[in-house]
PDB file of N, CA and C in Angstrom:
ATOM      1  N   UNK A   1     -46.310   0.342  32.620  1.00  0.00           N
ATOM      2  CA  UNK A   1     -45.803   1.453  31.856  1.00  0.00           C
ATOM      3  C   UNK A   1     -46.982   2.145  31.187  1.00  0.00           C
ATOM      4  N   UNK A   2     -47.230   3.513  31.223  1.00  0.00           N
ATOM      5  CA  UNK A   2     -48.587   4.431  30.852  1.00  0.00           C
ATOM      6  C   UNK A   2     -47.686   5.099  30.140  1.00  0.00           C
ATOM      7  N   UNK A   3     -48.235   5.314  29.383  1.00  0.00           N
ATOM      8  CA  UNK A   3     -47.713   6.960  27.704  1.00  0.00           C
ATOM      9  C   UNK A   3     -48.533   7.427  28.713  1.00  0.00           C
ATOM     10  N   UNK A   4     -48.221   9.468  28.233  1.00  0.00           N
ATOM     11  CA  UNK A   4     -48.596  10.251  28.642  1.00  0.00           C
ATOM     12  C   UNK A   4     -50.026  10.362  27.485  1.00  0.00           C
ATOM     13  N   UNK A   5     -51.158  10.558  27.441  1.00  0.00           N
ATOM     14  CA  UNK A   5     -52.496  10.961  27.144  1.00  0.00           C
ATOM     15  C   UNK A   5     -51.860  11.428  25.523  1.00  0.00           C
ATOM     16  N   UNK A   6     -51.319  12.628  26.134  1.00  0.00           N
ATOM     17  CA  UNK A   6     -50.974  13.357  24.282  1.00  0.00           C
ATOM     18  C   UNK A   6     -50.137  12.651  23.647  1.00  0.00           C
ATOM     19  N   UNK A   7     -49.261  11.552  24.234  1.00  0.00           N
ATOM     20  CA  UNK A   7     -48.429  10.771  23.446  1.00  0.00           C
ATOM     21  C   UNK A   7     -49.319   9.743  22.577  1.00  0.00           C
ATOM     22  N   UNK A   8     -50.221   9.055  22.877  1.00  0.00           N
ATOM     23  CA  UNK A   8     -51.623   7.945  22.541  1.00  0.00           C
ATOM     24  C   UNK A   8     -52.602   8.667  21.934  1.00  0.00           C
ATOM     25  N   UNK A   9     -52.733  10.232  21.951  1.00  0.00           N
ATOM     26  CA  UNK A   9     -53.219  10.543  20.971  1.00  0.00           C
ATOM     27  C   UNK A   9     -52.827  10.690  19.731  1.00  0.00           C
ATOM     28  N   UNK A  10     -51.413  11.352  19.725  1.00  0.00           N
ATOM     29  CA  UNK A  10     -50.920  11.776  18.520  1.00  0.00           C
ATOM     30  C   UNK A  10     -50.296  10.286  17.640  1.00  0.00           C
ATOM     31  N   UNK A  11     -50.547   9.440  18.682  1.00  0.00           N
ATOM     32  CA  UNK A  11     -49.794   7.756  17.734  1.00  0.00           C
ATOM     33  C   UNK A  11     -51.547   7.385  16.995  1.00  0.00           C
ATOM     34  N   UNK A  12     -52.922   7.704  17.835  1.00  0.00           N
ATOM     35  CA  UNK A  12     -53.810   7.341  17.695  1.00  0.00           C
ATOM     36  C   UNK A  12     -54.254   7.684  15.814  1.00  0.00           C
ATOM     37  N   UNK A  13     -54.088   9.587  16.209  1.00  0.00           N
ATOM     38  CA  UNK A  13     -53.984  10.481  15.246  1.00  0.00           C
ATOM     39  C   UNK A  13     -53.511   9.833  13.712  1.00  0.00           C
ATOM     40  N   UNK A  14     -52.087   9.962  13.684  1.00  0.00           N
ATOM     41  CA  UNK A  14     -51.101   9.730  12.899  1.00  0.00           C
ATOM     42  C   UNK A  14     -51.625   7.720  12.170  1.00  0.00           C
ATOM     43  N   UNK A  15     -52.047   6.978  13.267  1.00  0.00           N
ATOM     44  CA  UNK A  15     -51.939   5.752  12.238  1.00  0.00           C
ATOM     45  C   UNK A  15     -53.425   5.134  12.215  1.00  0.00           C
ATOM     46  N   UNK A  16     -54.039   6.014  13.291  1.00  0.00           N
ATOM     47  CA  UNK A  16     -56.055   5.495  13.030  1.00  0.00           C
ATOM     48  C   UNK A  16     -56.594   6.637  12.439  1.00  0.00           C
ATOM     49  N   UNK A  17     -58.236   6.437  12.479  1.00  0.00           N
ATOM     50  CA  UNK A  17     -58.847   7.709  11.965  1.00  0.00           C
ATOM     51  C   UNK A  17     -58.977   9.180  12.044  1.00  0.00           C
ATOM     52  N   UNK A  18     -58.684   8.843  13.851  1.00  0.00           N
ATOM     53  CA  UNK A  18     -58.961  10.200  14.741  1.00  0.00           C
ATOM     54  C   UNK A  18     -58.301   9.762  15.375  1.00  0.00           C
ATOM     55  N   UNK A  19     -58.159  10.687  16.285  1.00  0.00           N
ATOM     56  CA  UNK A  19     -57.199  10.890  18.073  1.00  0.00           C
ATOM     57  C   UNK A  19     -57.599   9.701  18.629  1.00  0.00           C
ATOM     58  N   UNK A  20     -59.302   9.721  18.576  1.00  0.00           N
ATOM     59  CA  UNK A  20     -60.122   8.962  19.433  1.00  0.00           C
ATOM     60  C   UNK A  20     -60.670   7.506  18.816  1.00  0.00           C
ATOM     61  N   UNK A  21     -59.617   7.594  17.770  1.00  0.00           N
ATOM     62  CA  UNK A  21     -60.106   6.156  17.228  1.00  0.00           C
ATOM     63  C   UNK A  21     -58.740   5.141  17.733  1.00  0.00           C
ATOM     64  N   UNK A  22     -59.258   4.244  19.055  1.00  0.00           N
ATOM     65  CA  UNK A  22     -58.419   3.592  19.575  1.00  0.00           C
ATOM     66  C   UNK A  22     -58.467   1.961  19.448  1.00  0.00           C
ATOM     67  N   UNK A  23     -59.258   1.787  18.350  1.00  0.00           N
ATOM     68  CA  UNK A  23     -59.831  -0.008  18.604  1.00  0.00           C
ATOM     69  C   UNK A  23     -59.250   0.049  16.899  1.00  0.00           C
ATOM     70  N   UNK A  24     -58.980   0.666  15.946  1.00  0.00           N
ATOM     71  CA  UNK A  24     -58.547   0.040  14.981  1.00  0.00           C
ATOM     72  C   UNK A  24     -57.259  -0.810  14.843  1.00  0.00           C
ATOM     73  N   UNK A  25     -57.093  -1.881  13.665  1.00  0.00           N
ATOM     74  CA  UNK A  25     -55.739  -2.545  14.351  1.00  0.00           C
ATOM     75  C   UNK A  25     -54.583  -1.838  14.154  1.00  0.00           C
ATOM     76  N   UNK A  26     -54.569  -1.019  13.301  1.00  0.00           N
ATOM     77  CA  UNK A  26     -53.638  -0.157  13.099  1.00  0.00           C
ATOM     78  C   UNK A  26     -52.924   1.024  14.496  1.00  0.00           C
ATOM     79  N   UNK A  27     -53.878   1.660  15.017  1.00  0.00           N
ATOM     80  CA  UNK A  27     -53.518   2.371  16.261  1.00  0.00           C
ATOM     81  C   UNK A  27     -53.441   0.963  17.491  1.00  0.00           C
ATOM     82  N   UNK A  28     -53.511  -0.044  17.182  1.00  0.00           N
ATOM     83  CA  UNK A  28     -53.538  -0.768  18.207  1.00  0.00           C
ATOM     84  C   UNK A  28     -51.928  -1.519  18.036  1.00  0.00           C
ATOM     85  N   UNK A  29     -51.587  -1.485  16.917  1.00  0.00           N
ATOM     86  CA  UNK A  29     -50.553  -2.288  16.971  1.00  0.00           C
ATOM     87  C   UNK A  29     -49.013  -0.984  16.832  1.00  0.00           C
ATOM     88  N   UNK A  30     -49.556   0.988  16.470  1.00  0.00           N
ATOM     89  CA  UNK A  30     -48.618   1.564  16.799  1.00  0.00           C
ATOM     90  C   UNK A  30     -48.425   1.546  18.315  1.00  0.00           C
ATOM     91  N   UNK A  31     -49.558   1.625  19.096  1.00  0.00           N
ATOM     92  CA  UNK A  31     -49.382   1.968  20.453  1.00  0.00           C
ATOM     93  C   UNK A  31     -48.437   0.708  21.172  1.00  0.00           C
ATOM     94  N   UNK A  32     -48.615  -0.796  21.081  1.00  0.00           N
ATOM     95  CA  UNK A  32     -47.784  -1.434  20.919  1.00  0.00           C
ATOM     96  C   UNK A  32     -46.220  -1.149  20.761  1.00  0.00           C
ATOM     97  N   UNK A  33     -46.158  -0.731  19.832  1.00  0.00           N
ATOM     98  CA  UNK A  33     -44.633  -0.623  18.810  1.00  0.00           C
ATOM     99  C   UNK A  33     -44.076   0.460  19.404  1.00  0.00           C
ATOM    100  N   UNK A  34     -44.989   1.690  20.672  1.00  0.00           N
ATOM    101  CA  UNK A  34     -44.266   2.294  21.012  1.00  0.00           C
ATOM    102  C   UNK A  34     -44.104   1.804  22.633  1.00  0.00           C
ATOM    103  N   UNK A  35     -44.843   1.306  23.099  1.00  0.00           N
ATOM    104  CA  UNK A  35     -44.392   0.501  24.089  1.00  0.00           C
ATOM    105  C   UNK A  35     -43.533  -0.054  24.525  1.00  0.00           C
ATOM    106  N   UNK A  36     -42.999  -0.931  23.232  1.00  0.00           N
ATOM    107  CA  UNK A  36     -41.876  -1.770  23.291  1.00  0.00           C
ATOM    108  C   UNK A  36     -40.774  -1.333  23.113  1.00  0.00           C
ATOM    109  N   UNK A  37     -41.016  -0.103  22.657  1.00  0.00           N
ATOM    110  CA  UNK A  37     -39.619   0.438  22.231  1.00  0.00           C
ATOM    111  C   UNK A  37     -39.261   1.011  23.519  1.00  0.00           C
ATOM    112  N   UNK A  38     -40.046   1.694  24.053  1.00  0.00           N
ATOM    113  CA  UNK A  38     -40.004   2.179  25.712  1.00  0.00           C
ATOM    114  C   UNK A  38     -39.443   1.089  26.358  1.00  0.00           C
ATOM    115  N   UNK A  39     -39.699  -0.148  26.866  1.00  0.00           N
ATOM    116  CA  UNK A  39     -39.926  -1.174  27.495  1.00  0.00           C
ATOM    117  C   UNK A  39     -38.223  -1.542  27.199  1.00  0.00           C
ATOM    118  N   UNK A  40     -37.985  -1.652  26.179  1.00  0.00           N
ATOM    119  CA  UNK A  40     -36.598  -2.377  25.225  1.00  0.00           C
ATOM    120  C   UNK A  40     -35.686  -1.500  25.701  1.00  0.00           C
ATOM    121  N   UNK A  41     -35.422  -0.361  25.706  1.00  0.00           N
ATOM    122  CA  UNK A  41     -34.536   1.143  26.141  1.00  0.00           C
ATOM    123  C   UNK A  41     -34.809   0.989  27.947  1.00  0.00           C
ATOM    124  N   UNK A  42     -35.692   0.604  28.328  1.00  0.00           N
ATOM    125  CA  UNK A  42     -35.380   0.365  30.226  1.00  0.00           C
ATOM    126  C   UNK A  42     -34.928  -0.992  30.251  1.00  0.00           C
ATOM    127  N   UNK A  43     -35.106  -1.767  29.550  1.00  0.00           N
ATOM    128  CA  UNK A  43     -34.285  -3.265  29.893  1.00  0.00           C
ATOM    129  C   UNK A  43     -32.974  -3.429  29.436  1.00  0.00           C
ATOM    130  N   UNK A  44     -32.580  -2.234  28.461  1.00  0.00           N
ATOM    131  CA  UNK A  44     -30.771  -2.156  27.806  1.00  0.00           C
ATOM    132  C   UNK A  44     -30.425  -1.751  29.559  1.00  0.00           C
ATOM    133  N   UNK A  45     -30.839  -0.730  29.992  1.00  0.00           N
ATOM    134  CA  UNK A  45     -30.502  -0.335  31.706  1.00  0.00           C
ATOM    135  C   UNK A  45     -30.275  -1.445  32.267  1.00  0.00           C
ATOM    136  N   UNK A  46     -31.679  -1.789  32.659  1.00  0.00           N
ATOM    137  CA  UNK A  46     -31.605  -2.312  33.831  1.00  0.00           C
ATOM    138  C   UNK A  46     -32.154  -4.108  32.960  1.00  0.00           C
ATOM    139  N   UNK A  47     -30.483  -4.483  33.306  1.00  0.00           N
ATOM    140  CA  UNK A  47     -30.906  -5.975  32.668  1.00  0.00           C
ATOM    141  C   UNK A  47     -31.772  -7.048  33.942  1.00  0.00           C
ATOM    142  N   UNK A  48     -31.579  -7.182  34.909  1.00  0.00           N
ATOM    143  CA  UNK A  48     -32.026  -7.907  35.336  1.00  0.00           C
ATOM    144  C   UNK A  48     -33.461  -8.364  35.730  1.00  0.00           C
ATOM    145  N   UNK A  49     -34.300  -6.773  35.336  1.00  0.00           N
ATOM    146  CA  UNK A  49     -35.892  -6.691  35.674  1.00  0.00           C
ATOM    147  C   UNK A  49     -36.756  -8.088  34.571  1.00  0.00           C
ATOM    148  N   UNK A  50     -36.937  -8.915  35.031  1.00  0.00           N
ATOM    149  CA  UNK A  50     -37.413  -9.862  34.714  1.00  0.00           C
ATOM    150  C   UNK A  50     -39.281  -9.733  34.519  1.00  0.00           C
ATOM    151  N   UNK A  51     -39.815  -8.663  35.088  1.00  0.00           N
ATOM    152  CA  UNK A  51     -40.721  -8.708  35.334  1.00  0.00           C
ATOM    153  C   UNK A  51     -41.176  -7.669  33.675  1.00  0.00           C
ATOM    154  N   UNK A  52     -40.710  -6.552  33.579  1.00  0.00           N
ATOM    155  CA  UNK A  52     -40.527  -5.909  32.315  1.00  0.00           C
ATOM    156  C   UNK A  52     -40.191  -7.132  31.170  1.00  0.00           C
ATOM    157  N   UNK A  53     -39.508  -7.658  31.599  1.00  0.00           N
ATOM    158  CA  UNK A  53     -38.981  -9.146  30.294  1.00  0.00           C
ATOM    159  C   UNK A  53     -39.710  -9.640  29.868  1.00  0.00           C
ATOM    160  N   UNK A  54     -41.123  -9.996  31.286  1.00  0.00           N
ATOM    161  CA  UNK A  54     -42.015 -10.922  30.715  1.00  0.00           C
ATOM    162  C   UNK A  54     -43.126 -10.044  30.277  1.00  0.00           C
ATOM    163  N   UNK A  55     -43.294  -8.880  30.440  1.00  0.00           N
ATOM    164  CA  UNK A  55     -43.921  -8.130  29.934  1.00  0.00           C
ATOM    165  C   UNK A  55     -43.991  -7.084  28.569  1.00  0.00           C
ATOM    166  N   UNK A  56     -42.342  -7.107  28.399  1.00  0.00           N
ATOM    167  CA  UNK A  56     -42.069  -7.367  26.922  1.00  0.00           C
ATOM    168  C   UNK A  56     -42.864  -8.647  25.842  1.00  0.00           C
ATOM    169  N   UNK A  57     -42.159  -9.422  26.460  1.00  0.00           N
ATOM    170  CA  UNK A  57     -42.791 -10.768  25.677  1.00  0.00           C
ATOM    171  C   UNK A  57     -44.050 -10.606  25.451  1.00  0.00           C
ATOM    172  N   UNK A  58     -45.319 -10.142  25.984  1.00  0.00           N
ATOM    173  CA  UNK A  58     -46.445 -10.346  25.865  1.00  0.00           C
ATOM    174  C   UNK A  58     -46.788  -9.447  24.828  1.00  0.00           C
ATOM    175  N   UNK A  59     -46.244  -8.247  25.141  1.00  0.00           N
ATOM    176  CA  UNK A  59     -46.725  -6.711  24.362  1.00  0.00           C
ATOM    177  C   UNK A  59     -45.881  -7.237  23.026  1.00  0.00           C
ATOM    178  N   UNK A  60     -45.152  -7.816  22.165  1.00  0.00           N
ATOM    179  CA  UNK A  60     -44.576  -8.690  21.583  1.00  0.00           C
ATOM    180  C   UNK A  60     -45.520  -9.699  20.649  1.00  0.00           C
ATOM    181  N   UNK A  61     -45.796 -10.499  21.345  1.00  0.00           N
ATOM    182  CA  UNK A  61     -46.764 -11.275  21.106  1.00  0.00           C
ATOM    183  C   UNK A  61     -48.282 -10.622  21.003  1.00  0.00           C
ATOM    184  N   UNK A  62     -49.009 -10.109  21.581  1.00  0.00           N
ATOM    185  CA  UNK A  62     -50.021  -9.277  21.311  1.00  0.00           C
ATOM    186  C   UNK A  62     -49.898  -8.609  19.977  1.00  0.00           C
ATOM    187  N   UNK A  63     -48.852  -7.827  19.033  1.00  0.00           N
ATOM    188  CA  UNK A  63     -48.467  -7.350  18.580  1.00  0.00           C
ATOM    189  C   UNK A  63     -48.361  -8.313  17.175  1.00  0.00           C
ATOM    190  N   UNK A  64     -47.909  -9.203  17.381  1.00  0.00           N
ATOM    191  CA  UNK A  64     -47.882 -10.433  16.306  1.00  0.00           C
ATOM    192  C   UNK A  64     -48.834 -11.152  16.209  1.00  0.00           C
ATOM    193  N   UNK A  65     -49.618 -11.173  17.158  1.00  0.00           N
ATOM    194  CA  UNK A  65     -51.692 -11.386  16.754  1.00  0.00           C
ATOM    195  C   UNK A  65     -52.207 -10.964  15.732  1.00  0.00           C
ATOM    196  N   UNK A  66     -51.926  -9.334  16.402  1.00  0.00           N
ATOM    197  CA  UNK A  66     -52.613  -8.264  15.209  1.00  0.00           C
ATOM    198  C   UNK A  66     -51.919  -8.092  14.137  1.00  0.00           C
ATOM    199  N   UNK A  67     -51.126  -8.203  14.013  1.00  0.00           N
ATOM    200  CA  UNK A  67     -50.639  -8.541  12.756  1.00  0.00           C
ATOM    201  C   UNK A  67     -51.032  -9.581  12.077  1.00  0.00           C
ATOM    202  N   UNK A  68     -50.822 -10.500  12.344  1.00  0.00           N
ATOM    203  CA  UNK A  68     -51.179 -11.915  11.502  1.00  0.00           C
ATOM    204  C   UNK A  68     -52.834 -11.458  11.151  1.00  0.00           C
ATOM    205  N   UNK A  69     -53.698 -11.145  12.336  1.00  0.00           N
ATOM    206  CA  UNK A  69     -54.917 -10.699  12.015  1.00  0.00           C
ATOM    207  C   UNK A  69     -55.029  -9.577  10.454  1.00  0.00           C
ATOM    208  N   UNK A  70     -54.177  -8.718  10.946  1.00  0.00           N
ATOM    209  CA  UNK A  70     -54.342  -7.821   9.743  1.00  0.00           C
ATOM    210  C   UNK A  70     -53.863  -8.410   8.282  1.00  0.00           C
ATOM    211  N   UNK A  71     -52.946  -9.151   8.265  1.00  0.00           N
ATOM    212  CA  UNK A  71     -52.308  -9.605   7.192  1.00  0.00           C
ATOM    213  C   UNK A  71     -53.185 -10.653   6.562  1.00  0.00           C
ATOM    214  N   UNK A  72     -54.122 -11.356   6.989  1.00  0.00           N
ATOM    215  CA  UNK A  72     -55.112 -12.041   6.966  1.00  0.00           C
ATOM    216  C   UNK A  72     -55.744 -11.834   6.491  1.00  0.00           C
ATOM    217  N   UNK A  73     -56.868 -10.245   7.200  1.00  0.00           N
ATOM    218  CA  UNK A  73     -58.253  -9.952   6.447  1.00  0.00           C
ATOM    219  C   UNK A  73     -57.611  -9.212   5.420  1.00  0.00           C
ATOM    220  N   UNK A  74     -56.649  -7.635   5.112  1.00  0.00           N
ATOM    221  CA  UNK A  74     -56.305  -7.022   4.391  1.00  0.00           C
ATOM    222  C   UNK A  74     -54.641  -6.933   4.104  1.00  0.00           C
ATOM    223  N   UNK A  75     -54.430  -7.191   3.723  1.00  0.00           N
ATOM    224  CA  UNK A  75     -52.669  -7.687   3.089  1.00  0.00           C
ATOM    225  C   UNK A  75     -52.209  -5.991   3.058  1.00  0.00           C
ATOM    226  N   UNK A  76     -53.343  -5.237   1.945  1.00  0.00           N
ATOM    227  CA  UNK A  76     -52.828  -3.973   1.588  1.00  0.00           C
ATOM    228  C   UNK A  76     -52.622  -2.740   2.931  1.00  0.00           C
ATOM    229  N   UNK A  77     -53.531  -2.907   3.923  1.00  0.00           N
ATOM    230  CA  UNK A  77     -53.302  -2.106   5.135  1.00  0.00           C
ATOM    231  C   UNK A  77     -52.094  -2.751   6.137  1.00  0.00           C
ATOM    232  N   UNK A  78     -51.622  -4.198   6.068  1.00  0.00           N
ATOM    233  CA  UNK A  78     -50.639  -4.900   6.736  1.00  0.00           C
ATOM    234  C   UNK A  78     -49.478  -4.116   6.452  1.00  0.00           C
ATOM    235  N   UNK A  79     -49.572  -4.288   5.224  1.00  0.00           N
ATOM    236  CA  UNK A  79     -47.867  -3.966   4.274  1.00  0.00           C
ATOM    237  C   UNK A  79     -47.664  -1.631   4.206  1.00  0.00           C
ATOM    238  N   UNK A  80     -48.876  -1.288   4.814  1.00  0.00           N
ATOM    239  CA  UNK A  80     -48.802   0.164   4.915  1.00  0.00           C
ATOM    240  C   UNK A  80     -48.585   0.453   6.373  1.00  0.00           C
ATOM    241  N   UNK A  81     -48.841  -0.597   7.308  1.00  0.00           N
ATOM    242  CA  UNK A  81     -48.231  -0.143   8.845  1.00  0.00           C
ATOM    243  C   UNK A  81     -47.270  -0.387   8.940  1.00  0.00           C
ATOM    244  N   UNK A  82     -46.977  -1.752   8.337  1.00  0.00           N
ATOM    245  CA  UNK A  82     -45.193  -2.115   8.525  1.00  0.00           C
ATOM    246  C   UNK A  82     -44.216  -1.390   8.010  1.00  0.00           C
ATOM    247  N   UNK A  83     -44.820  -0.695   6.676  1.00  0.00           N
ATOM    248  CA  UNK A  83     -43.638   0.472   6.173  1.00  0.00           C
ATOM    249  C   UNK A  83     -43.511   1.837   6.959  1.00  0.00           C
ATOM    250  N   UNK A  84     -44.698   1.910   7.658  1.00  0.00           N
ATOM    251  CA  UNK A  84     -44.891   3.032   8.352  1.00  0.00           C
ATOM    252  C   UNK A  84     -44.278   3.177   9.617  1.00  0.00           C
ATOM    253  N   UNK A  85     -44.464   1.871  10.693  1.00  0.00           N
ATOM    254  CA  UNK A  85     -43.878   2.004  11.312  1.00  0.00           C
ATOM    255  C   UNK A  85     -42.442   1.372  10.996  1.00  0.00           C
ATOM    256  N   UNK A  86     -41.825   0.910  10.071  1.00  0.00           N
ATOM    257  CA  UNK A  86     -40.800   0.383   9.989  1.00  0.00           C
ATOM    258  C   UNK A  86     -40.351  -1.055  11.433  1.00  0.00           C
ATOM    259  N   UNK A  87     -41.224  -2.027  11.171  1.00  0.00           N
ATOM    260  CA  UNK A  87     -40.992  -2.977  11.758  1.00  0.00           C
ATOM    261  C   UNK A  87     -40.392  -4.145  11.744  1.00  0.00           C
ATOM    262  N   UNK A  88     -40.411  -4.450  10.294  1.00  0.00           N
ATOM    263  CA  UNK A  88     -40.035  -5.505   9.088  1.00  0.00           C
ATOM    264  C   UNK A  88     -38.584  -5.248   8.612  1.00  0.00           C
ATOM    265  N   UNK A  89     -38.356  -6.252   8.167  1.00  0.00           N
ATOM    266  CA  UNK A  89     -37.085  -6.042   7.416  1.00  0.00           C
ATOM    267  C   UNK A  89     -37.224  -5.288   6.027  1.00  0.00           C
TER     268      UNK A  89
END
């Protein structure tokens, strides 16, 4: 599954420094969060793709790395993506 270019910029934009700032954990864990949401909306379809399932799971897990990572070194940037992207309870 590929976002379109201007879609990964404007997530890049909106939660890293720049467009082109793609390694912070923050744009790393929106691009994630929109992935899955993509990924989650083709598997309500089509239940049986197993292969998307397990590829959910990972993008999932990848996702809960960087997090724990972030929550780790800086608590205060953790608790401003999660409200941002609304991930958390």
């Amino acid at each position: 599954m590929n976002l379109a270019p201007e879609v990964k910029k404007k997530a890049f934009k909106e939660h890293g420094k720049s467009e082109f700032d793609t390694g912070s954990a923050e744009a790393q864990i929106a691009l994630f969060t929109m992935k899955i949401q993509h990924l989650t909306e083709h598997l309500k379809v089509n239940k049986k793709d197993m292969a998307t399932e397990r590829s959910l799971v990972a993008l999932v897990g990848k996702r809960r790395r960087l997090l724990d990572f972030l929550k780790k070194k800086e608590i205060s940037r953790y608790r401003a993506i999660i409200k941002k992207l609304n991930i958390r309870k």
